[in-house]
Protein backbone atom coordinates (compact mmCIF):
# COMPACT_ATOMS: atom_id res chain seq x y z
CA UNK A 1 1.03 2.59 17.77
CA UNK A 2 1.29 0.08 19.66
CA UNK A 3 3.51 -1.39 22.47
CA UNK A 4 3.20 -5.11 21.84
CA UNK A 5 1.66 -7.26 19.85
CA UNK A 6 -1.70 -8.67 20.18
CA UNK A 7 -3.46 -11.46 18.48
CA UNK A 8 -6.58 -8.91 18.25
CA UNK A 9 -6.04 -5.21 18.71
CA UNK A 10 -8.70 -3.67 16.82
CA UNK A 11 -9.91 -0.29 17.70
CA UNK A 12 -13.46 1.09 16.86
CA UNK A 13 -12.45 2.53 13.42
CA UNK A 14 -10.89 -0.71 12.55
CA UNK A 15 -14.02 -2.19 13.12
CA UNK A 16 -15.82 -0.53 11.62
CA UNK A 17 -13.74 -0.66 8.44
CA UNK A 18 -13.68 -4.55 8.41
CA UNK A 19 -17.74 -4.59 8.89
CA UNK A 20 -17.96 -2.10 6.11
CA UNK A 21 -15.23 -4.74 4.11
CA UNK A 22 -16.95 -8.02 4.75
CA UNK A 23 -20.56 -6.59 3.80
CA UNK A 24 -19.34 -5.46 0.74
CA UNK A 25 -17.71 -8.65 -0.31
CA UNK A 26 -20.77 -10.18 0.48
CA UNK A 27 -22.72 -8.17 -1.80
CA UNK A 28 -20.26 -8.81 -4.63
CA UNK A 29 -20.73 -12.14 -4.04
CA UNK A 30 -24.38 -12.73 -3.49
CA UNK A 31 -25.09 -10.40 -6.75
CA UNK A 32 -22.38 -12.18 -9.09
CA UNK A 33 -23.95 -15.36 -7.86
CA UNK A 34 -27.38 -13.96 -8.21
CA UNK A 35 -26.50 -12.13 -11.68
CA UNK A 36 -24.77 -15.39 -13.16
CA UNK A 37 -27.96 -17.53 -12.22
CA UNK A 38 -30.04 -15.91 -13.98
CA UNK A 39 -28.00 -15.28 -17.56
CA UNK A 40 -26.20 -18.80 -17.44
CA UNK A 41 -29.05 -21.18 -15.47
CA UNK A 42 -26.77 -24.31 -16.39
CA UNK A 43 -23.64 -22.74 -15.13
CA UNK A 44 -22.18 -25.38 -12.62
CA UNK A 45 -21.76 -24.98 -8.50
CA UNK A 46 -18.46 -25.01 -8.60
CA UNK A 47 -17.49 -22.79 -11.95
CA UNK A 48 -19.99 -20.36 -10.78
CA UNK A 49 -18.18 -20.52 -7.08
CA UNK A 50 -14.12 -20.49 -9.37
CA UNK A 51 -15.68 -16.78 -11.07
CA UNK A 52 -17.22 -15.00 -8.04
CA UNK A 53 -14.37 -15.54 -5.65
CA UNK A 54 -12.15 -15.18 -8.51
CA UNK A 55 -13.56 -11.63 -10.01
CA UNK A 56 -13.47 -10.61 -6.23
CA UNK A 57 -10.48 -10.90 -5.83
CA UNK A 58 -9.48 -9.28 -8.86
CA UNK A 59 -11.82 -6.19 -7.79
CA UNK A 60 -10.19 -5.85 -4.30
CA UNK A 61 -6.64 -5.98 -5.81
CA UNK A 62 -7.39 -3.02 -8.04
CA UNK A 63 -8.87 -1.36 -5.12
CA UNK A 64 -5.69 -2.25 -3.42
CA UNK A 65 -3.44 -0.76 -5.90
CA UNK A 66 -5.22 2.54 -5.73
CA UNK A 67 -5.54 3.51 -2.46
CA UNK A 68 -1.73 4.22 -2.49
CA UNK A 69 -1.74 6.71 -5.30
CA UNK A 70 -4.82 7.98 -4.31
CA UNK A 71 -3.46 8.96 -0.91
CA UNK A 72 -0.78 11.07 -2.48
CA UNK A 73 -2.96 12.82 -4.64
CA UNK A 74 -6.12 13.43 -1.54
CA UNK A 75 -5.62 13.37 1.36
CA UNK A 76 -9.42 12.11 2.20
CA UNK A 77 -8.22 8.67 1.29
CA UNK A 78 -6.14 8.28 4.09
CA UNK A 79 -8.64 6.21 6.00
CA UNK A 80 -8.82 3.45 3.44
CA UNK A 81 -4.67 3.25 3.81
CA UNK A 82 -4.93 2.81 7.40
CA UNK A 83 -5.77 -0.50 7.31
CA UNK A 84 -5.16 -1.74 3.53
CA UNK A 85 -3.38 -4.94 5.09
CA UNK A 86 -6.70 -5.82 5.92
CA UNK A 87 -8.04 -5.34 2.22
CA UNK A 88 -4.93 -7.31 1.13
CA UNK A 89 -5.58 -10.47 3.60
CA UNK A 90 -9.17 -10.49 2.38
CA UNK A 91 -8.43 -9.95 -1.15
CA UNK A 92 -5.89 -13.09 -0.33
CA UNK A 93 -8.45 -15.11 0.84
CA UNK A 94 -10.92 -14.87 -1.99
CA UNK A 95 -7.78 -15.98 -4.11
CA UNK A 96 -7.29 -19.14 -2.15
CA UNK A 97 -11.16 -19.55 -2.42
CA UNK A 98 -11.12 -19.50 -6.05
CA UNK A 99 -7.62 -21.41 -5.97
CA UNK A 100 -8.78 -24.12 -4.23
CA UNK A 101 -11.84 -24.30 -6.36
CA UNK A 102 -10.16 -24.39 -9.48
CA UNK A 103 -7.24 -26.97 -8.09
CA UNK A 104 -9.63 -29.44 -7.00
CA UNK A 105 -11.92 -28.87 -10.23
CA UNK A 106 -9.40 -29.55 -12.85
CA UNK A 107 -6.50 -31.08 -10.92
CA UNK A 108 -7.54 -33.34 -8.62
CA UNK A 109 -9.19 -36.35 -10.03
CA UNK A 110 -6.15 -37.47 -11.90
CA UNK A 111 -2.74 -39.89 -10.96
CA UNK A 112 -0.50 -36.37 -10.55
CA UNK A 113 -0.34 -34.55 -7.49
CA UNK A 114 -2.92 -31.72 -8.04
CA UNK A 115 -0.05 -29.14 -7.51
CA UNK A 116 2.45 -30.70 -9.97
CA UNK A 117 -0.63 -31.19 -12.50
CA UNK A 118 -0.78 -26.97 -12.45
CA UNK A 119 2.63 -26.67 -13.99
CA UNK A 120 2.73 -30.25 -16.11
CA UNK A 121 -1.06 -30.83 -17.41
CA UNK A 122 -0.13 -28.16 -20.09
CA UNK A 123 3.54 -27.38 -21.54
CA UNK A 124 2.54 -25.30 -24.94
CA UNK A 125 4.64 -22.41 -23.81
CA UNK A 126 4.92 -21.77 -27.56
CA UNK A 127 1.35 -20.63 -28.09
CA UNK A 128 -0.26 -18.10 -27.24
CA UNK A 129 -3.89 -19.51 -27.67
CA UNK A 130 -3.21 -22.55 -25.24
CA UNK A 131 -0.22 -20.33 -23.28
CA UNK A 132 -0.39 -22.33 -19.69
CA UNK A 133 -2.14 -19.61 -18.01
CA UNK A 134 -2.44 -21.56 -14.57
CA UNK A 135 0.78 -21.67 -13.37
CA UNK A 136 0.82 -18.01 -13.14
CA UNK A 137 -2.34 -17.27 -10.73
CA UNK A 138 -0.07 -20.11 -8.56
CA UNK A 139 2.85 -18.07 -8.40
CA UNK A 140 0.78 -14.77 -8.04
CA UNK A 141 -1.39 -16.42 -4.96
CA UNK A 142 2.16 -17.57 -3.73
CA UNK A 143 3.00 -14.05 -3.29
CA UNK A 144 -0.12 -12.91 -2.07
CA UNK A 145 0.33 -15.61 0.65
CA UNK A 146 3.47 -14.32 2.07
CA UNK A 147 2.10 -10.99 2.27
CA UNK A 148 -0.73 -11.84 4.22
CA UNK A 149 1.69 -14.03 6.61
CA UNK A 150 3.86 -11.32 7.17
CA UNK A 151 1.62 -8.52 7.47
CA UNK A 152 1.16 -8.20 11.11
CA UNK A 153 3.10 -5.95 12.63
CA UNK A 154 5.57 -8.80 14.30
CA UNK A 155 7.15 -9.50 10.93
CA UNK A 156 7.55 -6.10 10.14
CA UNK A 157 10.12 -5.11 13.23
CA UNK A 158 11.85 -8.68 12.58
CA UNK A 159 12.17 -8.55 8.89
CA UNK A 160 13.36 -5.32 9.40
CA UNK A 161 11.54 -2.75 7.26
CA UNK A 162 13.76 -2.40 4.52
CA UNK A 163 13.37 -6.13 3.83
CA UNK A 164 9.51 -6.00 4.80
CA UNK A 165 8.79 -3.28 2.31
CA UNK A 166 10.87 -4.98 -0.50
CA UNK A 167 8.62 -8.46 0.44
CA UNK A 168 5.26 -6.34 -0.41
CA UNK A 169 6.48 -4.33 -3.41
CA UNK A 170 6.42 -8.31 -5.07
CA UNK A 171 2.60 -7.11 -5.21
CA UNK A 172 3.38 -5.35 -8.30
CA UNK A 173 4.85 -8.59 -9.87
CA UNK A 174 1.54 -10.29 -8.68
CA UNK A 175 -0.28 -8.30 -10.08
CA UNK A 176 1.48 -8.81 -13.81
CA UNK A 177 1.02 -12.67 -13.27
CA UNK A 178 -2.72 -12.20 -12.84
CA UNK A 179 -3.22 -10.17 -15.61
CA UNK A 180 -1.43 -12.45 -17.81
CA UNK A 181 -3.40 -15.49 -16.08
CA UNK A 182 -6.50 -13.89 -16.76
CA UNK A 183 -5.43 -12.62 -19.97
CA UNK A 184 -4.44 -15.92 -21.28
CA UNK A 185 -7.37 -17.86 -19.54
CA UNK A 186 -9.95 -15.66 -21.18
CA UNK A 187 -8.35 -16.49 -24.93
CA UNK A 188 -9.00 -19.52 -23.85
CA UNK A 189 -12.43 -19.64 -22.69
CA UNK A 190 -14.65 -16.94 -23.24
CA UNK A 191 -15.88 -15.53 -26.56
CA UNK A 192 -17.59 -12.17 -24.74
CA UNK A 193 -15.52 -9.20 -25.14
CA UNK A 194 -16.76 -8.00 -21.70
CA UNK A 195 -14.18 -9.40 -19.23
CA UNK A 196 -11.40 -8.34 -21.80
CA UNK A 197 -12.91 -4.72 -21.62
CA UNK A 198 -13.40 -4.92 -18.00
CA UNK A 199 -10.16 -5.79 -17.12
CA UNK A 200 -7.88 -3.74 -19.77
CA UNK A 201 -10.19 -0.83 -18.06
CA UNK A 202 -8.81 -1.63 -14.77
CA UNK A 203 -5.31 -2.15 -15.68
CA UNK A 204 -5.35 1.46 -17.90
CA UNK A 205 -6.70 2.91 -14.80
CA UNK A 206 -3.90 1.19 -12.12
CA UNK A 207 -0.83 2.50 -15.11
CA UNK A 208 -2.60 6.08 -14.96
CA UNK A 209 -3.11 7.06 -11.45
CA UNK A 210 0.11 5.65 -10.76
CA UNK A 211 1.31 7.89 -13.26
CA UNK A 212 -0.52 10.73 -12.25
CA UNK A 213 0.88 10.65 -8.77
CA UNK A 214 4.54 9.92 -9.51
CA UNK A 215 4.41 13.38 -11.45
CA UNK A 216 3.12 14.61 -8.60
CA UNK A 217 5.88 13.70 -5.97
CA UNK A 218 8.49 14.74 -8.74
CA UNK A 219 8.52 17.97 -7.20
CA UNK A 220 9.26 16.81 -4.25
CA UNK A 221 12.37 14.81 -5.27
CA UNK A 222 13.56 18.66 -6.44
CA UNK A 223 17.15 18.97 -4.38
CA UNK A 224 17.19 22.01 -2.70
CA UNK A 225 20.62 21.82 -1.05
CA UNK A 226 23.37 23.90 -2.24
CA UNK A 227 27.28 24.56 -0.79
CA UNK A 228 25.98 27.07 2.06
CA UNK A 229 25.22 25.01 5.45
CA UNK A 230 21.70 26.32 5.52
CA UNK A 231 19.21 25.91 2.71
CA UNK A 232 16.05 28.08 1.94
CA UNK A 233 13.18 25.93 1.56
CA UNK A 234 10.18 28.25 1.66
CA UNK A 235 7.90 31.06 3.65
CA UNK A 236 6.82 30.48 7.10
CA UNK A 237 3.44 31.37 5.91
CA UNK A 238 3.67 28.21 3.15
CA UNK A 239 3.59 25.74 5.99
CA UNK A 240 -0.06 25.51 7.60
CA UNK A 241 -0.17 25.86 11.32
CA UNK A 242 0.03 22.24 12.82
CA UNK A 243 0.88 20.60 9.43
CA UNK A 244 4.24 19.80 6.94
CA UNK A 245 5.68 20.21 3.58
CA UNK A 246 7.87 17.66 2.38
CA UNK A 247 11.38 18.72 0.52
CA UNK A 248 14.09 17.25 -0.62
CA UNK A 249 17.64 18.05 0.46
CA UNK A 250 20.92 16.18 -0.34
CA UNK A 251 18.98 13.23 -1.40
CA UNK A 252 16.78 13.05 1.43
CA UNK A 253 13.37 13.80 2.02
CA UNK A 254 12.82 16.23 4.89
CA UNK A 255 9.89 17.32 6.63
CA UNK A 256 9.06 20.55 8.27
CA UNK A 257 6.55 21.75 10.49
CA UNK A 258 5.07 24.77 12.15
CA UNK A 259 3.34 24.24 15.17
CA UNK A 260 3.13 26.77 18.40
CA UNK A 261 4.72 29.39 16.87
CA UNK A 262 7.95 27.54 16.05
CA UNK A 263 9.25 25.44 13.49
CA UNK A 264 10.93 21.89 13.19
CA UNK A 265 12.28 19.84 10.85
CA UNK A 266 12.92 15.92 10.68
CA UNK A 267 13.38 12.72 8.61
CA UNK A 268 10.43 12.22 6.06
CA UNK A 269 10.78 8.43 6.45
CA UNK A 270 8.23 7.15 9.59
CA UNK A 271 10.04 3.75 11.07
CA UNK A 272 6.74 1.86 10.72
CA UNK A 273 6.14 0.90 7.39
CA UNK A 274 8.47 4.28 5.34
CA UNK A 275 5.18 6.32 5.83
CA UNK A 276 5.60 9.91 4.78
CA UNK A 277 5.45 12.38 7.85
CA UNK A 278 5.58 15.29 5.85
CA UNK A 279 1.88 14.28 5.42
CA UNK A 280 0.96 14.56 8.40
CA UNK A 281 -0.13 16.46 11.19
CA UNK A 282 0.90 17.40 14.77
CA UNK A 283 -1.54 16.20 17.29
CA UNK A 284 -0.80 17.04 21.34
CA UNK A 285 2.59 18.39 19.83
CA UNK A 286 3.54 14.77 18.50
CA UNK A 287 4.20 14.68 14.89
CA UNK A 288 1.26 11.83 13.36
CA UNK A 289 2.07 9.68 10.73
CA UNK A 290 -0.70 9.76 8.67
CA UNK A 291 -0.71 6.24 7.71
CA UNK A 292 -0.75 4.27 10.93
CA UNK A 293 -0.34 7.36 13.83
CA UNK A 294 3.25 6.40 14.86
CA UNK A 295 4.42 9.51 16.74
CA UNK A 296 7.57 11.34 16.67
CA UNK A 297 8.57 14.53 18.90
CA UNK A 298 9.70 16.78 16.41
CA UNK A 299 12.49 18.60 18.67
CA UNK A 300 14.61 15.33 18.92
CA UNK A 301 12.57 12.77 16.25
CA UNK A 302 11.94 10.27 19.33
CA UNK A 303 8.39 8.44 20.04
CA UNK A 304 6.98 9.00 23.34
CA UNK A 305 7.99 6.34 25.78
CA UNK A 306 7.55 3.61 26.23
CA UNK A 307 8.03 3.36 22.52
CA UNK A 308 11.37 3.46 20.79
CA UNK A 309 11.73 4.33 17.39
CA UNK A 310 13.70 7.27 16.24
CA UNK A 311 13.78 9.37 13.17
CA UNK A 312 17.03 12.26 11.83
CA UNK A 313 16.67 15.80 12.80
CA UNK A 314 17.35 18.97 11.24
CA UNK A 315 19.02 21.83 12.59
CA UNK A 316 16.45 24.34 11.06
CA UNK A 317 16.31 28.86 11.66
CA UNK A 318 13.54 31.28 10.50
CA UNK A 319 15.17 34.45 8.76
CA UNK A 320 12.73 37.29 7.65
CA UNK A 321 9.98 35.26 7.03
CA UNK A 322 11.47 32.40 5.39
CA UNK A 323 12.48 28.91 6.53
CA UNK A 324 15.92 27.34 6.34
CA UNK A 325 17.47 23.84 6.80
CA UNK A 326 20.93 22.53 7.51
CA UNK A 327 20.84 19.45 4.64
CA UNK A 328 23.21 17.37 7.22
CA UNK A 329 20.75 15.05 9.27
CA UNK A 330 21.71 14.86 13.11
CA UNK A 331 21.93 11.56 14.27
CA UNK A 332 18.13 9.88 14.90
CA UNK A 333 16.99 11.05 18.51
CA UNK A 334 19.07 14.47 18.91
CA UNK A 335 17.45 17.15 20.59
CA UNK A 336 17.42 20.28 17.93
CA UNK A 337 15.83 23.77 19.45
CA UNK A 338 13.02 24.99 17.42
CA UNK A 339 13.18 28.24 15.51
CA UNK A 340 10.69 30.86 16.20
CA UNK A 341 8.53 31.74 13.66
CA UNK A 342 9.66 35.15 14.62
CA UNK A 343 13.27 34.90 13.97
């Protein structure tokens, strides 16, 4: 968390994330370069340049795409999601790279401006073959621009998250546009089989674990909540000491912890980016988001001052073992009195 914003507010592990991101785009690049050299030794400067940035980018969105799904399904990925907005500003600018590149390549020694030429230098919508593939890695990069404008931390509390969140799920529709503009490009100009493979591979892989992990969190979405005002949701003993489970009651994900030898339950939904508490941990008796470490009291769902935000609470008691919750959420910040594992 933090209490404003900075230009620069990197702490050691971010640090040491981006060094361990900018060497290995570095490496891509040098060993594409290097690799390309020596199978195609008449390959042009700037083509070669167009392909490494290009397939870079194309790697790090994959990449990108994963880490989410991945987190659900271990939580040892966690430290990759912490700063993915990083990822997704470099991953943007080895798009504009290989933008650029390609715009001042093939667009920019005629009479049209280079930007109109994208969408007017070829109109055979009709084919498939000669499908104007261009226009679509503009509209993708387009997207992938506004995310990277908006994803410090400033645009996110003045957006509002709902709107925020909604702005970066367009990374989905992104990522259709590029696989169409690769897609189509690659009818177009290649006659190995090996980028086709390559990327059909990667976009099998993105369908599955997304799959994969919204089977998982189907149990999750299970309503528990029934016409009595308290709900049983499971065994003291089924919640590990310090940790959450996530459930679902009247529509809304809840999440309860044990911690101390009591029990608490509160709003799923963290107020930074819609992180999932539940999946977290309590640290100095703080519920930790596990995404970003926004903190929450659990008694009252309120972040240690001088911080604001403010998450529902549930009125929760412990009856022979096993946990129940009231499904109506008190208002965000209300004190609720833990139940004693005990009770």
């Amino acid at each position: 968390m933090s209490l404003s914003y900075k230009a620069v507010g990197w702490n050691r592990q971010k640090k040491i994330y981006d060094r361990i991101l900018a060497g290995g785009v570095a490496i891509y690049l040098a060993a594409f370069v290097t690799l390309n050299l020596v199978l195609h030794p008449r390959i042009t400067a700037e083509t070669l340049l167009i392909r490494a940035f290009g397939t870079g980018a194309l790697l790090l969105l994959h990449i990108i795409l994963s880490i989410g799904p991945l987190c659900r399904l271990d939580a040892r990925f966690l430290p990759l999601l912490y700063n993915r907005r990083h990822m997704g500003v470099t991953m943007f600018l080895l798009a504009f790279v290989h933008g650029g590149f390609s715009l001042v390549q093939f667009h920019a020694l005629g009479n049209v401006n280079p930007i109109a030429s994208v969408f007017l230098s070829n109109t055979h919508y009709n084919s498939l073959a000669n499908f104007p593939f261009q226009p679509l890695g503009f509209i993708a990069l387009t997207i992938f621009f506004l995310m990277a404008a908006t994803s410090h931390d400033f645009w996110l509390a003045n957006l509002t998250p709902p709107i925020w969140k909604s702005l970066h799920m367009l990374v989905y529709i992104a990522y259709a546009l590029i696989i169409l503009h690769v897609s189509l490009g690659v009818l177009q100009a290649e006659t190995s089989p090996v980028l086709t493979i390559v990327l059909g591979t990667g976009l099998v892989w993105i369908v599955l674990i997304h799959f994969i992990a919204a089977v998982k969190g189907r149990g999750l979405d299970r309503d528990l909540a029934a016409e009595s005002d308290f709900v049983e949701v499971c065994g003291v003993d089924d919640v590990a000491e310090n940790r959450g489970r996530i459930f679902c009651l009247s529509g809304e994900r809840v999440a309860v912890f044990k911690y101390d030898g009591k029990v608490s339950a509160i709003s799923n939904v963290c107020q930074h980016q819609n992180g999932p508490l539940g999946e977290g941990c309590v640290i100095d008796g703080l519920v930790t988001c596990p995404w970003h470490g926004f903190q929450y009291d659990p008694t009252d769902g309120s972040s240690p001052p001088p911080f604001t935000e403010k998450v529902s609470t549930f009125n929760v008691r412990v009856t022979n073992g096993r946990v129940h919750i009231d499904p109506k959420p008190n208002p965000p910040g209300t004190r609720v009195e833990p139940a004693a594992v005990q009770g």
